[in-house]
Protein backbone atom coordinates (compact mmCIF):
# COMPACT_ATOMS: atom_id res chain seq x y z
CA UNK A 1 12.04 -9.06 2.98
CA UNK A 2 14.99 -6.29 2.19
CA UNK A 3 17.41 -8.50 4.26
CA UNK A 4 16.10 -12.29 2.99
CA UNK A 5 15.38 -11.20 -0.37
CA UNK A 6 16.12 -7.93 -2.21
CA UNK A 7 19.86 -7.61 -1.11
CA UNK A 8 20.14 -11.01 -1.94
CA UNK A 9 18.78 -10.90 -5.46
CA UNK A 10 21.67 -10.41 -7.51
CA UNK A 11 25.40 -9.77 -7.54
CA UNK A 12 24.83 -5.80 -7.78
CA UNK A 13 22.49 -5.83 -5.15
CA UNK A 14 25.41 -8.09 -2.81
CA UNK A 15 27.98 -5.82 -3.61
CA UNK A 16 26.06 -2.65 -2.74
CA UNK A 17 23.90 -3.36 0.16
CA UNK A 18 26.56 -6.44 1.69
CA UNK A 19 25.23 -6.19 5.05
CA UNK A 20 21.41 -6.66 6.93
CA UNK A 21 19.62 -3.30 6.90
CA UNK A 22 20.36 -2.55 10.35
CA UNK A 23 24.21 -2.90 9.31
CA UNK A 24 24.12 -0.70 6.59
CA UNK A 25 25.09 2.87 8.33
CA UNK A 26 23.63 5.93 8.27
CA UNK A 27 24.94 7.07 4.89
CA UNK A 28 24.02 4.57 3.02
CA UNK A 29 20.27 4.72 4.95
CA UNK A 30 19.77 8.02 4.67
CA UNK A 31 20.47 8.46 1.16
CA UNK A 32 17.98 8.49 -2.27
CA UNK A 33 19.68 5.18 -3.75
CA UNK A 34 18.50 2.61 -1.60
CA UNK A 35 14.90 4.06 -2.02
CA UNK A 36 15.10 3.94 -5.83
CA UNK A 37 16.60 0.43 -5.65
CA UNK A 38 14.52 -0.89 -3.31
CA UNK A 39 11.01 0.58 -5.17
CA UNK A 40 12.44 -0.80 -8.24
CA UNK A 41 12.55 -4.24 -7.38
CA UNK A 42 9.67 -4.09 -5.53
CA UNK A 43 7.85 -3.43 -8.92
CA UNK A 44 10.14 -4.97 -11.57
CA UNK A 45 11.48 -7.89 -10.07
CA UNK A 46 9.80 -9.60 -7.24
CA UNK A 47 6.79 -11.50 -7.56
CA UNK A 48 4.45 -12.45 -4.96
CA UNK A 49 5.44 -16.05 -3.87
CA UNK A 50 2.68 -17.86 -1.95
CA UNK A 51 -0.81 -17.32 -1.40
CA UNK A 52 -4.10 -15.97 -3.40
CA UNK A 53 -1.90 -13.49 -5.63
CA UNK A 54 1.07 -16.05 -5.57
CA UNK A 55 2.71 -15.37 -8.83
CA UNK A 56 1.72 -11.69 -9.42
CA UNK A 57 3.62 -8.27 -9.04
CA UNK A 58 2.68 -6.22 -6.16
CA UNK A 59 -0.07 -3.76 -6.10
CA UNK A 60 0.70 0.17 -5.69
CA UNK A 61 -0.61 -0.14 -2.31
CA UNK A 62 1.72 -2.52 -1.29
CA UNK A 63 4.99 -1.05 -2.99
CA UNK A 64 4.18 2.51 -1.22
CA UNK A 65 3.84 0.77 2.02
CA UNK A 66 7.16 -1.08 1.94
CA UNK A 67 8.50 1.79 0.52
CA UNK A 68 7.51 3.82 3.66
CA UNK A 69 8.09 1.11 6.01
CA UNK A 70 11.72 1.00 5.36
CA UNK A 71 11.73 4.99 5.27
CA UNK A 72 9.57 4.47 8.66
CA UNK A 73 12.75 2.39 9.77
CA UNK A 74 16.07 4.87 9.05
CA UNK A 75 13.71 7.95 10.99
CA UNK A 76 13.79 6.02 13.75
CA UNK A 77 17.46 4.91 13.53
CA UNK A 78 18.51 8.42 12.81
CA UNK A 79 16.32 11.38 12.60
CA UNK A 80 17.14 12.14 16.33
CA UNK A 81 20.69 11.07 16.40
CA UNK A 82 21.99 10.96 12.95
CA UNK A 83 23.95 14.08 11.07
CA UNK A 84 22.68 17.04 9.91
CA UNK A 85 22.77 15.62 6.43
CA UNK A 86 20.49 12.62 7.37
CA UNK A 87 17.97 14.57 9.22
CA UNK A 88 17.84 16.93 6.29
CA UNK A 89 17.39 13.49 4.41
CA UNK A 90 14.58 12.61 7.23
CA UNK A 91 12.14 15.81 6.40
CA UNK A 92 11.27 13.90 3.46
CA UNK A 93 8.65 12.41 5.21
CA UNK A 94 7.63 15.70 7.27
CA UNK A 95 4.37 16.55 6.48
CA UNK A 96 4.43 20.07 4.83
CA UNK A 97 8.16 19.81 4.26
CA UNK A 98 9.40 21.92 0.67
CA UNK A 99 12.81 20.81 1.12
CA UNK A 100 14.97 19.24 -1.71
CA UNK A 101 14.48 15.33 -0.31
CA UNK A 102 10.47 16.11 0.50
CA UNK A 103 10.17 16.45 -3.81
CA UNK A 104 12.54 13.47 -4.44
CA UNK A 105 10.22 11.76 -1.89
CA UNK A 106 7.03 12.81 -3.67
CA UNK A 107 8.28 12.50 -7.01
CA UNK A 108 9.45 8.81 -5.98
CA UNK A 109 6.09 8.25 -5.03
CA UNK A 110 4.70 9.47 -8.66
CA UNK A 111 7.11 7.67 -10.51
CA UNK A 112 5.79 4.20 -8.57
CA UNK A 113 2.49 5.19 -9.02
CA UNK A 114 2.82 5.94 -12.95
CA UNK A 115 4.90 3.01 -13.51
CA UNK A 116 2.47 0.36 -11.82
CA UNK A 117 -0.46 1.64 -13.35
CA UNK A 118 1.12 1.44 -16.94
CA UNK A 119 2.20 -1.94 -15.77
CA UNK A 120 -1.18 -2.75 -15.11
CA UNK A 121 -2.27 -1.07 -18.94
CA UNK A 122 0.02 -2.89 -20.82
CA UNK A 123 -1.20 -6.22 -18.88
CA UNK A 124 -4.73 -5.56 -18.87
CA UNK A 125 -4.94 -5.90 -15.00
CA UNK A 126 -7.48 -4.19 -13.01
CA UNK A 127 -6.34 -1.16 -11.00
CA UNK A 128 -9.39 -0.38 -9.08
CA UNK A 129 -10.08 -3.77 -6.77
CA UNK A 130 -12.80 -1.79 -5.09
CA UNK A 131 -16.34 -3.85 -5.11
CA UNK A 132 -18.53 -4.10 -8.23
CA UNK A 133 -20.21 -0.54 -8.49
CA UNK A 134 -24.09 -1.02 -7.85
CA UNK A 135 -26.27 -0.18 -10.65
CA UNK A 136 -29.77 1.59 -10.83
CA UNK A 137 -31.72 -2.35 -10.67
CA UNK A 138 -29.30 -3.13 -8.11
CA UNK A 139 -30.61 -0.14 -6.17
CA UNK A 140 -34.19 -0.65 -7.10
CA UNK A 141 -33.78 -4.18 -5.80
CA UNK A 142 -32.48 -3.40 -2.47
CA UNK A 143 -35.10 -0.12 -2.23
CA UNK A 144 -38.01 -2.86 -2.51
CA UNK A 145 -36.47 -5.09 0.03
CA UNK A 146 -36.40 -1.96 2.81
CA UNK A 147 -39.95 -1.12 1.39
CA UNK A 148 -41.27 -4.59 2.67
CA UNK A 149 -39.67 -4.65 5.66
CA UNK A 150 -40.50 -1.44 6.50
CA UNK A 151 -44.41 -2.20 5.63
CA UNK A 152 -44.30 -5.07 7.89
CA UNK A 153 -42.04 -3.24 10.65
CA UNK A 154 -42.59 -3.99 14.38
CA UNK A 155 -40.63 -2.64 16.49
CA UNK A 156 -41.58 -4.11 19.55
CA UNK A 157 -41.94 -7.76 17.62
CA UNK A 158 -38.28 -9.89 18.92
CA UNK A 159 -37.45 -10.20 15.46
CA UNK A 160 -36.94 -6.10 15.02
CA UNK A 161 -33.52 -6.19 17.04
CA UNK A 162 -32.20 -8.96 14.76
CA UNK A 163 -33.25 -7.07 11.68
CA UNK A 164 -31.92 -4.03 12.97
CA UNK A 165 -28.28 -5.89 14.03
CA UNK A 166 -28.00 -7.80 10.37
CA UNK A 167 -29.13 -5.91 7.81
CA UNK A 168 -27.90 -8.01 4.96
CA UNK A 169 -30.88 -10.58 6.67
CA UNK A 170 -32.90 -7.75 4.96
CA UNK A 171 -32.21 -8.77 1.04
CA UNK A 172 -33.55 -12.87 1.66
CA UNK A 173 -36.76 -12.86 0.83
């Protein structure tokens, strides 16, 4: 996606990353810009283009996980071999790491966070795409099915195993 799409997208994009990511060099990896650029048009600019969500922005989870994927990429490129300046760059990532690119990296990570869930306020969108919570009825419901089974339990009958192996099968009666 960076190479086919985002440093493709427009004419300041061209003109600062001109080359495939691999291309780019070390300082231009291993520096804050790219980051910032590349979060930002992950959340303000591209929109999902096929599929269920086709249309939409990306969710938070998805931004952070690009976002670290192409991080994931320039440690691997340099944090052994580059300069002391990009593995300095690297401990951004380091778990535990207090140095000046470890905030910028966690404030980064805010700022996405904040800005995606305002997105989602000002468009009404869901942010929590958990399943439906289960209410007290719910619970009563599903405490009556267990109750019957359990009143007609046999746990030597064939059926037992089955019951025990798909418990959804519990909730049909």
């Amino acid at each position: 996606m960076f190479d086919t799409k985002f440093r493709t997208w427009n004419d300041e994009l061209r003109v600062k990353y001109p080359k495939p990511f691999a291309q780019l060099g070390e300082a231009v990896l291993c520096a804050t810009e790219l980051y910032e650029d590349w979060a930002g048009w992950m959340m303000r600019d591209w929109v999902i283009e096929e599929g269920t969500h086709k249309g939409e922005s990306l969710a938070l989870g998805s931004v952070l996980d690009y976002l670290s994927a192409l991080m994931a990429c320039a440690v691997r490129l340099f944090k052994g071999t580059g300069t002391d300046t990009s593995k300095l760059f690297l401990t951004c990532v380091d778990k535990g790491a207090e140095t000046a690119s470890a905030r910028w990296w966690q404030g980064l990570r805010r700022e996405i966070k904040r800005e995606i869930f305002e997105r989602a306020k000002k468009l009404g969108e869901p942010m929590d795409k958990s399943a439906a919570p289960l209410y007290l009825t719910e619970i009563e419901g599903i405490c009556k099915a267990y109750s019957k089974v359990a009143e007609r339990w046999q746990p030597e009958a064939p059926q037992a195993a089955a019951l025990v192996v798909a418990p959804a099968g519990l909730l049909e009666f």
